[in-house]
Protein backbone atom coordinates (compact mmCIF):
# COMPACT_ATOMS: atom_id res chain seq x y z
CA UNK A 1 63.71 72.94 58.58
CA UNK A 2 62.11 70.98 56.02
CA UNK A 3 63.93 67.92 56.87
CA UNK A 4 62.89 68.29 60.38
CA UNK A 5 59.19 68.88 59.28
CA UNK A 6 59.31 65.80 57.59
CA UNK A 7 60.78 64.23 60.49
CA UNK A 8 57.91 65.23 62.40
CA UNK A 9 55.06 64.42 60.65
CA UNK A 10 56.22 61.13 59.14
CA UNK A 11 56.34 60.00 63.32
CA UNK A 12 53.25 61.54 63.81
CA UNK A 13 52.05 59.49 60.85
CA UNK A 14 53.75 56.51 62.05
CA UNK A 15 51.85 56.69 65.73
CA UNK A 16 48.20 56.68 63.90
CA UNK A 17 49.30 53.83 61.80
CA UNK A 18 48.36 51.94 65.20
CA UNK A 19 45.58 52.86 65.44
CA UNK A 20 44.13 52.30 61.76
CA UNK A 21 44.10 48.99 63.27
CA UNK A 22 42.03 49.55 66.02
CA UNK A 23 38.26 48.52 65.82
CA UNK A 24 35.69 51.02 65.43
CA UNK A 25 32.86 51.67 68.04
CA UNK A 26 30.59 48.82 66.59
CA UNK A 27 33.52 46.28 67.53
CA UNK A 28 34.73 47.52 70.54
CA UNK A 29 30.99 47.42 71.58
CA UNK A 30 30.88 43.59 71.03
CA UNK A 31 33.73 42.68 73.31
CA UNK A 32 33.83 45.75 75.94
CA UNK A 33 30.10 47.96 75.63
CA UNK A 34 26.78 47.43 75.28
CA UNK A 35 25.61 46.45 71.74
CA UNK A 36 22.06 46.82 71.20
CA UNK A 37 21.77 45.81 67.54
CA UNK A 38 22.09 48.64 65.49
CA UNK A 39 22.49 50.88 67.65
CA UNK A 40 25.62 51.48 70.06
CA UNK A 41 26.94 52.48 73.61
CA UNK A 42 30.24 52.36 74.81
CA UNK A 43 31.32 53.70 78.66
CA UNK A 44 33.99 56.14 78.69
CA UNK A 45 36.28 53.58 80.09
CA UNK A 46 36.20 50.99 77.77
CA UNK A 47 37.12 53.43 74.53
CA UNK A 48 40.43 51.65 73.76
CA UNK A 49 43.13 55.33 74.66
CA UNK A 50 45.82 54.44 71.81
CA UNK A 51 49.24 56.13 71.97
CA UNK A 52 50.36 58.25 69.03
CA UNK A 53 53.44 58.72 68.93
CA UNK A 54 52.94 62.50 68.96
CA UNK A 55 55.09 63.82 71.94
CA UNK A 56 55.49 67.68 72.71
CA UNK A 57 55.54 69.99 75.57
CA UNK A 58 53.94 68.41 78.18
CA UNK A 59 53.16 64.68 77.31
CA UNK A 60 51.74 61.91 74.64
CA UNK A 61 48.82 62.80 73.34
CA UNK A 62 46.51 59.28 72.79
CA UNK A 63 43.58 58.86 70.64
CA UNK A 64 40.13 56.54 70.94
CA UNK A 65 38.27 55.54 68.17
CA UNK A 66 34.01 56.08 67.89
CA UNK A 67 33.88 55.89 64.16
CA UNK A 68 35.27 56.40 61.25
CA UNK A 69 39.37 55.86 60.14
CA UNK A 70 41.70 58.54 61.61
CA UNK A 71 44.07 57.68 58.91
CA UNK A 72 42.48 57.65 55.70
CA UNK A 73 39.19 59.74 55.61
CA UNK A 74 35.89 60.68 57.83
CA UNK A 75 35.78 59.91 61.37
CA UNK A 76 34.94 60.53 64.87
CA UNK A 77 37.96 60.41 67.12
CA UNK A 78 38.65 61.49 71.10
CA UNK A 79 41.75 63.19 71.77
CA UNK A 80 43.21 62.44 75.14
CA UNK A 81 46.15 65.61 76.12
CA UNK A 82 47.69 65.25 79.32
CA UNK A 83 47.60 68.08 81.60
CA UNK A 84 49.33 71.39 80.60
CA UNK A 85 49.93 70.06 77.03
CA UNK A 86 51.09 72.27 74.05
CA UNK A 87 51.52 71.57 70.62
CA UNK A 88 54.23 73.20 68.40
CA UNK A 89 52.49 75.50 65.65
CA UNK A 90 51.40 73.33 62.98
CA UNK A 91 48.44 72.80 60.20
CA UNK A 92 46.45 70.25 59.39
CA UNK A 93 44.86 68.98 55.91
CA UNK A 94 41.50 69.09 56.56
CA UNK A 95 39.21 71.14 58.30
CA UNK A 96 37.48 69.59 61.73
CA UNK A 97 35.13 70.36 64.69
CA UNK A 98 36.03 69.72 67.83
CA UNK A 99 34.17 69.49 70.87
CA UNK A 100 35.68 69.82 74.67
CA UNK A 101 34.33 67.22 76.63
CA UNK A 102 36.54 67.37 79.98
CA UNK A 103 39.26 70.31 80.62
CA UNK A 104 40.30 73.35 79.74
CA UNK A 105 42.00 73.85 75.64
CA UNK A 106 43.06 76.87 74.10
CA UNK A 107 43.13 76.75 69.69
CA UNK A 108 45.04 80.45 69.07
CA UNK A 109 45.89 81.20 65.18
CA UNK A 110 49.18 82.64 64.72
CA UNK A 111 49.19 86.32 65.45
CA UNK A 112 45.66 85.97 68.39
CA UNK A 113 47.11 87.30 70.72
CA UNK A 114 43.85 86.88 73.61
CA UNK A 115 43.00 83.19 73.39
CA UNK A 116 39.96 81.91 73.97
CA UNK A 117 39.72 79.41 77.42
CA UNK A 118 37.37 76.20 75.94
CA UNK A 119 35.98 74.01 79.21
CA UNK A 120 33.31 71.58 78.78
CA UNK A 121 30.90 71.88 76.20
CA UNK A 122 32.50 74.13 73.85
CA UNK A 123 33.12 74.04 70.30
CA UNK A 124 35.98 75.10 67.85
CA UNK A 125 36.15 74.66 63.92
CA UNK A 126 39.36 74.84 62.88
CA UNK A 127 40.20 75.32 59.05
CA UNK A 128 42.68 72.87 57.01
CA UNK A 129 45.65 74.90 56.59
CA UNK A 130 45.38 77.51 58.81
CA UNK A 131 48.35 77.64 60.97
CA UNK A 132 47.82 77.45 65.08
CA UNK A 133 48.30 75.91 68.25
CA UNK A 134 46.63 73.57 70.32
CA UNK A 135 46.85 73.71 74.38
CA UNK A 136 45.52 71.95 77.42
CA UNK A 137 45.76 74.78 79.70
CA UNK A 138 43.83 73.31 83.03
CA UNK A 139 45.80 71.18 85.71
CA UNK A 140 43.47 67.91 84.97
CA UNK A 141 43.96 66.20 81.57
CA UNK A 142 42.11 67.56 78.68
CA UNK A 143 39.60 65.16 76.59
CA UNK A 144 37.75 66.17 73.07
CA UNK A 145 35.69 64.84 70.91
CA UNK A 146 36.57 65.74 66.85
CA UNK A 147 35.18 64.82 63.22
CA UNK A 148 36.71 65.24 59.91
CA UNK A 149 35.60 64.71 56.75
CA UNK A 150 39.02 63.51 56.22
CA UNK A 151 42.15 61.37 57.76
CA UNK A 152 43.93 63.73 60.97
CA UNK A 153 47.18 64.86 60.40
CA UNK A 154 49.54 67.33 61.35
CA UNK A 155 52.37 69.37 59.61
CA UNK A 156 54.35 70.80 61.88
CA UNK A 157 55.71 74.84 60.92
CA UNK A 158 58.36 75.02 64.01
CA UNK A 159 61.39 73.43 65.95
CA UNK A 160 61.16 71.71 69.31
């Protein structure tokens, strides 16, 4: 079990290590959106979707950068599940907000046994540690908006 943990997390690891080399919204905005000096604005289609590596029950989940480094410490990253996606139980380090921008996710805790349906415009926190799932649960692909005060990682607590 703790092999296979390790196995896990060192690929989910190894997909973000991709996108630590991704530019952040500020450079994406030069080549692909709309850079008005300081300030910036980037079209939903022209976020860069970067493929982690992270594959479970229903698909690849990709990422997009706004701001921030996913890998090492605070950020603003969009989180891109396919339809009828769901994670295996896992943790992560840090704590984060999240923010459902198109579809329907479900965050249960282990042991809730009446999840809570998320569409558009709703918010979870969900505590470093703490063990839980995450699930797309509409037919249309699920997109969220998080920030962390720290890198995004995952330990994953159960077999495939």
């Amino acid at each position: 079990m703790q092999v296979q943990r390790f196995v896990l997390c060192s690929i989910f690891l190894a997909g973000f290590c991709c996108f630590s080399h991704q530019a952040n919204a500020q450079d994406v905005a030069k080549h692909d959106g709309v850079n008005t000096g300081s300030s910036v604005q980037i079209p939903d289609e022209k976020i860069p979707r970067v493929k982690t590596g992270i594959v479970q029950h229903g698909g690849e989940i990709l990422i997009g950068p706004a701001y921030g480094d996913v890998q090492n410490g605070h950020h603003g990253t969009f989180l891109y599940f396919p339809a009828n996606w769901s994670s295996l139980e896992h943790t992560h380090t840090f704590d984060y907000y999240a923010v459902v921008i198109k579809g329907t996710i479900q965050n249960p805790r282990v042991g809730e046994t009446d999840a809570v349906k998320l569409g558009p415009g709703s918010y979870w926190y969900q505590k470093g540690g703490e063990p839980h799932w995450t699930k797309c649960v509409s037919k249309e692909p699920c997109t969220v908006f998080l920030v962390s005060e720290g890198k995004f990682d995952a330990q994953v607590l159960e077999k495939e």
